[in-house]
C-alpha atoms as a PDB file:
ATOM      1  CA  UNK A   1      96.619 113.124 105.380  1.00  0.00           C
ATOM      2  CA  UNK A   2      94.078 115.363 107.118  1.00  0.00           C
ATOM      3  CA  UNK A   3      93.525 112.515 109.707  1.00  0.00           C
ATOM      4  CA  UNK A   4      97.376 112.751 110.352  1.00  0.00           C
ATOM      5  CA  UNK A   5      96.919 117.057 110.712  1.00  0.00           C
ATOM      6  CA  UNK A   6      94.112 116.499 112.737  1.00  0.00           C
ATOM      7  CA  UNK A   7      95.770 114.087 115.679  1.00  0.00           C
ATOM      8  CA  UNK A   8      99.075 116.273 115.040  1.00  0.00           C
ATOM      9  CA  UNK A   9      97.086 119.219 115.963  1.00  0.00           C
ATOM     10  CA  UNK A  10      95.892 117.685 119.451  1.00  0.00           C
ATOM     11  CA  UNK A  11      99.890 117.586 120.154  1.00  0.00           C
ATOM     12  CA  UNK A  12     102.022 120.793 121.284  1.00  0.00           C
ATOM     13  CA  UNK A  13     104.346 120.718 118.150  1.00  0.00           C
ATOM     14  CA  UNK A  14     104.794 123.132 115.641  1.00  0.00           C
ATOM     15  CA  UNK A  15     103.889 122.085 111.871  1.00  0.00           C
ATOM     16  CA  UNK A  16     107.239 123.222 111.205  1.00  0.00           C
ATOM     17  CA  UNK A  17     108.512 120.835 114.176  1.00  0.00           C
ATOM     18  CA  UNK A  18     106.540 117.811 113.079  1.00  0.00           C
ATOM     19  CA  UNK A  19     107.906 117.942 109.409  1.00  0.00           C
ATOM     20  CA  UNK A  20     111.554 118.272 111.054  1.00  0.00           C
ATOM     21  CA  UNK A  21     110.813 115.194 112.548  1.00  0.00           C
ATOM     22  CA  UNK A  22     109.331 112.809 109.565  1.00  0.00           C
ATOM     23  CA  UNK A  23     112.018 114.006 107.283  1.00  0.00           C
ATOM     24  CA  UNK A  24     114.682 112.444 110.186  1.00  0.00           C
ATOM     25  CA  UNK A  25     112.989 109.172 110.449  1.00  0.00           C
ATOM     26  CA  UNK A  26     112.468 109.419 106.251  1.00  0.00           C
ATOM     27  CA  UNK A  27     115.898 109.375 105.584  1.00  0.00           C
ATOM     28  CA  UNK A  28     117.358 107.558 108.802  1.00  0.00           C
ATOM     29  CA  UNK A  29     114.787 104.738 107.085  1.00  0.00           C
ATOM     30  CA  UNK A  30     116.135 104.995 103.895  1.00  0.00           C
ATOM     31  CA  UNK A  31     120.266 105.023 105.069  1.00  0.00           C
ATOM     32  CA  UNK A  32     120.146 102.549 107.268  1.00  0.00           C
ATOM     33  CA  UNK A  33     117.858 100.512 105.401  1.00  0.00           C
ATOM     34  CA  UNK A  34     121.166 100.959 102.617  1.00  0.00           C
ATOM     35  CA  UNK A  35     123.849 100.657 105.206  1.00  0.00           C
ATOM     36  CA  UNK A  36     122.556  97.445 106.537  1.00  0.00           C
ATOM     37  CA  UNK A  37     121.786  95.423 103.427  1.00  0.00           C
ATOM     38  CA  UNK A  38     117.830  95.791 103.732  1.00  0.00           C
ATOM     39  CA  UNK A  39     117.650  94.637 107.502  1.00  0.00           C
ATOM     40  CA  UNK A  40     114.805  95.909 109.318  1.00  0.00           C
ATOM     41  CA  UNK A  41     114.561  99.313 111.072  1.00  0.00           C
ATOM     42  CA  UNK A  42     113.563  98.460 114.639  1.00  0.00           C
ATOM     43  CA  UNK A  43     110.473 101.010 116.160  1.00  0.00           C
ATOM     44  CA  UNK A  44     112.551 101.214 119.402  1.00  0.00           C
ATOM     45  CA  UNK A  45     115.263 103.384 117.136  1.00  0.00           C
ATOM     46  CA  UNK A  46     112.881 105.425 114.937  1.00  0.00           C
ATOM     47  CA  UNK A  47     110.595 106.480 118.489  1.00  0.00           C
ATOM     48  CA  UNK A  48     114.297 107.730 119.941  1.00  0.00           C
ATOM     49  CA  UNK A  49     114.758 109.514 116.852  1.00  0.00           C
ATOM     50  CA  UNK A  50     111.258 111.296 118.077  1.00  0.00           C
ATOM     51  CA  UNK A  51     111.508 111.026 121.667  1.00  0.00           C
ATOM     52  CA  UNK A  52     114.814 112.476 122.230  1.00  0.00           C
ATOM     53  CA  UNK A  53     113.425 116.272 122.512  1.00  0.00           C
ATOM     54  CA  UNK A  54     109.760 115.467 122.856  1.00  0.00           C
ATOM     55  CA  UNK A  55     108.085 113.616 125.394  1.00  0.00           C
ATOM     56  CA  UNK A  56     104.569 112.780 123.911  1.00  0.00           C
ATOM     57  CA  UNK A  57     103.701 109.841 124.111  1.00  0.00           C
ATOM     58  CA  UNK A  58     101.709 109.087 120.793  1.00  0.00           C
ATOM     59  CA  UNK A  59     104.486 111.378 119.078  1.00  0.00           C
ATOM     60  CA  UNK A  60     106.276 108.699 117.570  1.00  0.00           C
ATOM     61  CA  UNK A  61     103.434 106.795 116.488  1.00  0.00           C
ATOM     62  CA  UNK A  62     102.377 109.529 114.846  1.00  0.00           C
ATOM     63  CA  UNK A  63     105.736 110.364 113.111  1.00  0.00           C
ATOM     64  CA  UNK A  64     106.256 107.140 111.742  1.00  0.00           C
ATOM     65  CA  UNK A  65     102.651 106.831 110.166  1.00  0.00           C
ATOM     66  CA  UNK A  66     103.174 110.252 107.991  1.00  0.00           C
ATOM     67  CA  UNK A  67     106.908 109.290 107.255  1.00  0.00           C
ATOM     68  CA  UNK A  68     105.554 106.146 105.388  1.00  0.00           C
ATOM     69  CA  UNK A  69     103.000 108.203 103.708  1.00  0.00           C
ATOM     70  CA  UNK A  70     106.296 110.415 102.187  1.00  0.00           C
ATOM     71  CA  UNK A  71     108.221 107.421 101.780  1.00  0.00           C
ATOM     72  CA  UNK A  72     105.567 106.174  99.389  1.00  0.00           C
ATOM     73  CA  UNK A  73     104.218 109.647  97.680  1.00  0.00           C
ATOM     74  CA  UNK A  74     107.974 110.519  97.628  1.00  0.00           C
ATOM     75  CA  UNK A  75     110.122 107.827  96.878  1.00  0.00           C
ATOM     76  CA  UNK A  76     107.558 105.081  95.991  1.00  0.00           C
ATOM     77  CA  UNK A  77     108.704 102.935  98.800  1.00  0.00           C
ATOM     78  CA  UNK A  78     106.117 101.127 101.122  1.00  0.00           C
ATOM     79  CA  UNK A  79     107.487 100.898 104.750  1.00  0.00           C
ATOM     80  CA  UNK A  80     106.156  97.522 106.346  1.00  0.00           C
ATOM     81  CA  UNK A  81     105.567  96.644 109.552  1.00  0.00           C
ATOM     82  CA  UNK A  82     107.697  93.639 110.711  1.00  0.00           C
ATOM     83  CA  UNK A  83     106.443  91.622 113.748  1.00  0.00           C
ATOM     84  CA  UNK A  84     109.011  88.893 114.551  1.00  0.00           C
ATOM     85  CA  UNK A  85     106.859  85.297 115.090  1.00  0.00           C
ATOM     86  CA  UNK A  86     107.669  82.947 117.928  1.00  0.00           C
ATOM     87  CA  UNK A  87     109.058  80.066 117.174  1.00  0.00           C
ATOM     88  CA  UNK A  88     106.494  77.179 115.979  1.00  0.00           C
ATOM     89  CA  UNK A  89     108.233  74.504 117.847  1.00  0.00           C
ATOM     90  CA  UNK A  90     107.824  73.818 121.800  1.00  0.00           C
ATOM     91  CA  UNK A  91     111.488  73.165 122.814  1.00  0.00           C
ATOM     92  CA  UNK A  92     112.018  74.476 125.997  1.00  0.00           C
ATOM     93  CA  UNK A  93     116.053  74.870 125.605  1.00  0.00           C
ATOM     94  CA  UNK A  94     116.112  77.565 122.578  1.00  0.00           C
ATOM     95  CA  UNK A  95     119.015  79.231 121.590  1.00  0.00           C
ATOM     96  CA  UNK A  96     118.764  83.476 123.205  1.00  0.00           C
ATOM     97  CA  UNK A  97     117.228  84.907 120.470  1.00  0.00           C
ATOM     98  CA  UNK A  98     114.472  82.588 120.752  1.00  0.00           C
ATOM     99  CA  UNK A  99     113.321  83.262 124.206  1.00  0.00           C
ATOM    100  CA  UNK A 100     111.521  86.599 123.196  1.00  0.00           C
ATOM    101  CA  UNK A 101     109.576  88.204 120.629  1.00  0.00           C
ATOM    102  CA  UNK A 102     111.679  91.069 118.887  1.00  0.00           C
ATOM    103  CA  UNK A 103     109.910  94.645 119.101  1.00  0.00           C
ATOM    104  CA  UNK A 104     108.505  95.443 115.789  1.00  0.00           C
ATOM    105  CA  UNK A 105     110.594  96.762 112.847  1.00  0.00           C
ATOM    106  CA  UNK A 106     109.866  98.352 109.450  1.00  0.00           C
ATOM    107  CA  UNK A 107     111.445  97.442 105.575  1.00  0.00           C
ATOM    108  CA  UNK A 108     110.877  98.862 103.072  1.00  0.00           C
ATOM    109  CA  UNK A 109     109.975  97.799  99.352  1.00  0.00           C
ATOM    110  CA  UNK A 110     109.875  98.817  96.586  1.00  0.00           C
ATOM    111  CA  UNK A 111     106.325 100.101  94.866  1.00  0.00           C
ATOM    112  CA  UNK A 112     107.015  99.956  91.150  1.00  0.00           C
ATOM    113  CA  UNK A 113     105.761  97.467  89.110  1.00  0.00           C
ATOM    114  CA  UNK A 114     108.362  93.912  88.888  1.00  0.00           C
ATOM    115  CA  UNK A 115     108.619  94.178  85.043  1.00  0.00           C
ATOM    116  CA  UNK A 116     109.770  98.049  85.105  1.00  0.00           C
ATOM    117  CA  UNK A 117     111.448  97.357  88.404  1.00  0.00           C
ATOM    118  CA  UNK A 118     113.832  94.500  86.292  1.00  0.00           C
ATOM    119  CA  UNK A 119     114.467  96.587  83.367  1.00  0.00           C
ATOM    120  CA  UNK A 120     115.260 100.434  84.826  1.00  0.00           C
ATOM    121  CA  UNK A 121     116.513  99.901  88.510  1.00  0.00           C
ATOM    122  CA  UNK A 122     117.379  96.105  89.489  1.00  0.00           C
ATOM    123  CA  UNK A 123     121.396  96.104  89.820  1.00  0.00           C
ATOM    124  CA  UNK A 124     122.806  92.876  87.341  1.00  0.00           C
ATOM    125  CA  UNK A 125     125.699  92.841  90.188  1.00  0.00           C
ATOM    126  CA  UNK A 126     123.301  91.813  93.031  1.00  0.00           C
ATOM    127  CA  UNK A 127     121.559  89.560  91.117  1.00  0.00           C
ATOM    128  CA  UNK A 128     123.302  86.628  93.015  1.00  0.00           C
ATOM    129  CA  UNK A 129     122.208  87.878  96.201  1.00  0.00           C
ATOM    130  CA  UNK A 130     118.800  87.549  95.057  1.00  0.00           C
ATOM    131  CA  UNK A 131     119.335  84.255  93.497  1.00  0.00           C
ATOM    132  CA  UNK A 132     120.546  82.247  96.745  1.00  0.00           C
ATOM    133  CA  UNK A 133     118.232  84.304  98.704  1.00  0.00           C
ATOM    134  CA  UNK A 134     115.024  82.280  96.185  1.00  0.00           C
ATOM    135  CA  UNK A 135     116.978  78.925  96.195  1.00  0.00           C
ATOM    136  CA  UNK A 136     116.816  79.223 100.355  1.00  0.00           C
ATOM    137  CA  UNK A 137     113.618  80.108 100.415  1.00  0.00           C
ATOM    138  CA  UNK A 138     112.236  77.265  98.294  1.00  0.00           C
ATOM    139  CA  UNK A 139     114.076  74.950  99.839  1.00  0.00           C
ATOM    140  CA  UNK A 140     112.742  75.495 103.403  1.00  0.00           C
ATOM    141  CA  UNK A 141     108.928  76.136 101.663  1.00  0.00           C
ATOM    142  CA  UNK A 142     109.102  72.635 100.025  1.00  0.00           C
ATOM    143  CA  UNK A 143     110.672  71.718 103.645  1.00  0.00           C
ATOM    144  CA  UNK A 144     106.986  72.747 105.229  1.00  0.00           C
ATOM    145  CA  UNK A 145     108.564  75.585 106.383  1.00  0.00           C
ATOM    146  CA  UNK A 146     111.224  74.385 108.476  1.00  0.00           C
ATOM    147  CA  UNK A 147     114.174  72.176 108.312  1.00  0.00           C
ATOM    148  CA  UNK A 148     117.080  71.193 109.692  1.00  0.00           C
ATOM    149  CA  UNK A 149     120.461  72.841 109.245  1.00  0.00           C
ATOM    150  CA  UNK A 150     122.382  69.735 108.502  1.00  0.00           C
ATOM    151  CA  UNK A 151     119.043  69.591 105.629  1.00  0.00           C
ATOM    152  CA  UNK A 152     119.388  72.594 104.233  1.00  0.00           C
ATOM    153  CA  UNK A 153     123.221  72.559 103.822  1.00  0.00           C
ATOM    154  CA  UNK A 154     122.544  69.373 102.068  1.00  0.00           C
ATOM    155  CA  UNK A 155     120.061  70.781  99.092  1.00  0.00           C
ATOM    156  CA  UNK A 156     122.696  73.891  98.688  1.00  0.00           C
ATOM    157  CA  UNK A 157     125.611  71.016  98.663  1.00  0.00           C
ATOM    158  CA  UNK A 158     123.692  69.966  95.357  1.00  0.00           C
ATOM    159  CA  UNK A 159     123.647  73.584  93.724  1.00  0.00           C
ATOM    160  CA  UNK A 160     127.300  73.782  94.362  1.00  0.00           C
ATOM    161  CA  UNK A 161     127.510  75.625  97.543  1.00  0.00           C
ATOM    162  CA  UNK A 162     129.476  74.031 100.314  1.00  0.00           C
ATOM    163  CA  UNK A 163     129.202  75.193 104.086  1.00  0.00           C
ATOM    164  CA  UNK A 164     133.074  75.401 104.621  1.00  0.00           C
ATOM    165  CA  UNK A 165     133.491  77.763 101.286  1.00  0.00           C
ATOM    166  CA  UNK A 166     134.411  80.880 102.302  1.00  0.00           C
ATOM    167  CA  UNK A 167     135.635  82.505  99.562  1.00  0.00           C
ATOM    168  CA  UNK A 168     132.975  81.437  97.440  1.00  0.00           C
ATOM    169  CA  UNK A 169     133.334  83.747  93.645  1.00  0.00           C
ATOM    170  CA  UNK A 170     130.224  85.818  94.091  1.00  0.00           C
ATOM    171  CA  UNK A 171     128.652  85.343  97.702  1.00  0.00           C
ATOM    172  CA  UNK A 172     131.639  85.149  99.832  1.00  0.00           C
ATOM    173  CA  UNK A 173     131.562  83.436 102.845  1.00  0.00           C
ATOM    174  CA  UNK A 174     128.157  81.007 102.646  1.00  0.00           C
ATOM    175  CA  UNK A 175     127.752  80.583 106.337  1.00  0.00           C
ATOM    176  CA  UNK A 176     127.709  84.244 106.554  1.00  0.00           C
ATOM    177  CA  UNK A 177     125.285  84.825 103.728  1.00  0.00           C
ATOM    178  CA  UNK A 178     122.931  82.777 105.028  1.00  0.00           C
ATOM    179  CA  UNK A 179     123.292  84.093 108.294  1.00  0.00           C
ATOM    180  CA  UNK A 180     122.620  87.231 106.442  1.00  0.00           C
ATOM    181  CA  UNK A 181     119.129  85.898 105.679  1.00  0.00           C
ATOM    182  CA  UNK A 182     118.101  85.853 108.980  1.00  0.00           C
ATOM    183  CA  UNK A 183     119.754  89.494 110.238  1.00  0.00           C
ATOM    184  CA  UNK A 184     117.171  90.526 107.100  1.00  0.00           C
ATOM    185  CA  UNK A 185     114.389  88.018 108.142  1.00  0.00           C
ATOM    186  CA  UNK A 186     114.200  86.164 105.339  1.00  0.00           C
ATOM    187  CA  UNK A 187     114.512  83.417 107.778  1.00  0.00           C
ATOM    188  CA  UNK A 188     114.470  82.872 111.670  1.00  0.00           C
ATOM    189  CA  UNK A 189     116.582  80.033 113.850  1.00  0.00           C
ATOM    190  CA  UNK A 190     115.542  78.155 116.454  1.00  0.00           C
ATOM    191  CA  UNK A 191     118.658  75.628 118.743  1.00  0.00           C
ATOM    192  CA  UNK A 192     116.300  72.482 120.262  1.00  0.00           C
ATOM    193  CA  UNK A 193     117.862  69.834 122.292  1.00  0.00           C
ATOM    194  CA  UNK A 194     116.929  66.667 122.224  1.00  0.00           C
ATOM    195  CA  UNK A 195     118.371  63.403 122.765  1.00  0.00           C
ATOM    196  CA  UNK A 196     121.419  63.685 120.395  1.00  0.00           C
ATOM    197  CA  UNK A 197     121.997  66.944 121.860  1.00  0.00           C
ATOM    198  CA  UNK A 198     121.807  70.388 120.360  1.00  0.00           C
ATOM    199  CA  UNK A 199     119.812  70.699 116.699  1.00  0.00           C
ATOM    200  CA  UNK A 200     119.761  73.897 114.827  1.00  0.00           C
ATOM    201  CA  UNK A 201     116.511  74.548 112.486  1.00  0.00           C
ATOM    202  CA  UNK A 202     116.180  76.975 110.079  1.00  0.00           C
ATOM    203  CA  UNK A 203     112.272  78.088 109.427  1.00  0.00           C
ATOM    204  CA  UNK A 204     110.684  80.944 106.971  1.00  0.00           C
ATOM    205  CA  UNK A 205     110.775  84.622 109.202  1.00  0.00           C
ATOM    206  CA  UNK A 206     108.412  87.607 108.249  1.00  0.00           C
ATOM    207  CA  UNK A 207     109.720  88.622 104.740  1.00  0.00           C
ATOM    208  CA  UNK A 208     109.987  85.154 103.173  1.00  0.00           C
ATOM    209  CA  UNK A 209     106.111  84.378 104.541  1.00  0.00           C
ATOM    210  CA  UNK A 210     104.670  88.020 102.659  1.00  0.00           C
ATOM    211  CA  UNK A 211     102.196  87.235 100.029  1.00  0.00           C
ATOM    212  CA  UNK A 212     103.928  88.909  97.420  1.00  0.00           C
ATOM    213  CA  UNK A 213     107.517  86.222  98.065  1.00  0.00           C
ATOM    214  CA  UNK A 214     105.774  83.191  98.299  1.00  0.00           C
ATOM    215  CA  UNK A 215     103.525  83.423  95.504  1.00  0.00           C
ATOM    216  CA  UNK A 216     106.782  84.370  93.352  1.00  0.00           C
ATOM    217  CA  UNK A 217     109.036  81.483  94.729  1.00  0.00           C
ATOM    218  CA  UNK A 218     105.642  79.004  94.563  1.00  0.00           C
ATOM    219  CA  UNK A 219     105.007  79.789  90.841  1.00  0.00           C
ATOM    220  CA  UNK A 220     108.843  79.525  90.013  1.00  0.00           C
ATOM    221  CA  UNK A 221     108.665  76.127  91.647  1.00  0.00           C
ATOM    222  CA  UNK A 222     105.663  74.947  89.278  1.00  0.00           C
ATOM    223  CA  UNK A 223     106.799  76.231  86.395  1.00  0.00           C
ATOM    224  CA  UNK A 224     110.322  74.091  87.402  1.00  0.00           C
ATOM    225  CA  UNK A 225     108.150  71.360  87.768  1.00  0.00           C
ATOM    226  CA  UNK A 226     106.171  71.425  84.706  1.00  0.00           C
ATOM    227  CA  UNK A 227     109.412  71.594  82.900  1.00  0.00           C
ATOM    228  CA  UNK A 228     110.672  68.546  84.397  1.00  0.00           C
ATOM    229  CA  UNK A 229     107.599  66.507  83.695  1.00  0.00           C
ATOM    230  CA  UNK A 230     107.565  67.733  79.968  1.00  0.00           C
ATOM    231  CA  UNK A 231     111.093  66.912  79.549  1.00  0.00           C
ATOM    232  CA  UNK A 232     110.486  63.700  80.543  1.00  0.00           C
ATOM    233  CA  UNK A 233     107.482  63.144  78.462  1.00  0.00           C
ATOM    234  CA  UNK A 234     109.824  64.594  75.626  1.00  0.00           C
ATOM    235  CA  UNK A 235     112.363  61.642  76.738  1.00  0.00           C
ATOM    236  CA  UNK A 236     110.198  59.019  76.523  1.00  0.00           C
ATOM    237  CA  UNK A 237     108.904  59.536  73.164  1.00  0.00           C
ATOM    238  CA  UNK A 238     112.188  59.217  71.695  1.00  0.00           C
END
């Protein structure tokens, strides 16, 4: 923290001033991060935050650094950087989003141990939620990372969930939850023409590619697999 003092002190700005200002982009991180079912914070909206009575231009940079230092001493949150990835393919007609890489955004997650994590704060009623959000994800990882959207409709077709449902019991509308996935980038699309015209691909965004969510989803996946195998095993010797 003294580093942070020490550039803050090269800046005309109060220390009351300067706490004023992490505490705003502290808790707009933490209600919109609520409001907006985890989707990233862009920087463009945390720098107005700063900018809009200050005209420094390492301000915000600044501000953002020490809010993530309260967000974790705090609130034991860690506030990651987000940098959106082009796309991996070399279409040239891509659907608009495509055609630029986003500014950078922030999440934030959750510091406390998974085990204590499950028992004291995970909600049972958004367990779903996290459950389709894993099945996605290891669908498109077994995929190589990408696949089709006609593909990936076709794996969740065989764990019950159709594209048409809309009232679905727990998630709703599917097209919208998975669409979901990618406002939280979980996931990213990418719209390629080709020959047969217009093909929509789904590939794993910033989130889903984090150590700490592929590891999980890759060891799930063995374990599956070893179950399967020693099933069968089990099967044939009776």
């Amino acid at each position: 923290m003294a580093s942070y003092n020490e550039d803050f002190s090269k800046i005309d700005i109060s220390e009351e001033e300067k706490d004023k200002l992490v505490a705003e982009v502290v808790r707009y991180m933490l209600f919109k991060t609520h409001q907006s079912s985890g989707c990233p914070v862009k920087r463009e909206e945390l720098s107005q935050l700063v900018t809009k009575n200050y005209r420094q231009w390492n301000l915000p940079s600044l501000v953002i650094k020490e809010a993530g230092e309260k967000l974790s001493s705090i609130f034991g949150y860690e506030m990651k950087e987000l940098q959106r990835s082009r796309p991996s393919s070399t279409g040239q007609n891509r659907s608009s989003q495509q055609n630029f890489v986003e500014a950078k955004s922030y999440i934030i997650v959750s510091q406390i141990p998974t085990d204590v994590y499950k028992k004291y704060i995970e909600d049972a009623d958004s367990s779903h939620i996290t459950g389709f959000t894993f099945a996605v994800i290891g669908i498109v990882l077994l995929a190589g990372g990408k696949i089709p959207e006609e593909n990936l409709w076709h794996h969740l077709k065989r764990l019950g969930l159709h594209e048409s449902e809309e009232r679905h019991p727990v998630l709703g509308n599917l097209k919208q939850a998975l669409e979901t996935l990618v406002q939280q980038r979980y996931l990213q699309k990418d719209k390629l023409s080709g020959p047969e015209g217009n093909t929509l691909f789904y590939e794993l965004a910033e989130r889903s590619l984090h150590q700490s969510v592929t590891e999980r989803v890759k060891e799930y996946i063995s374990k599956m697999v070893n179950k399967d195998i020693i099933t069968s095993v089990e099967l044939a010797d009776d």
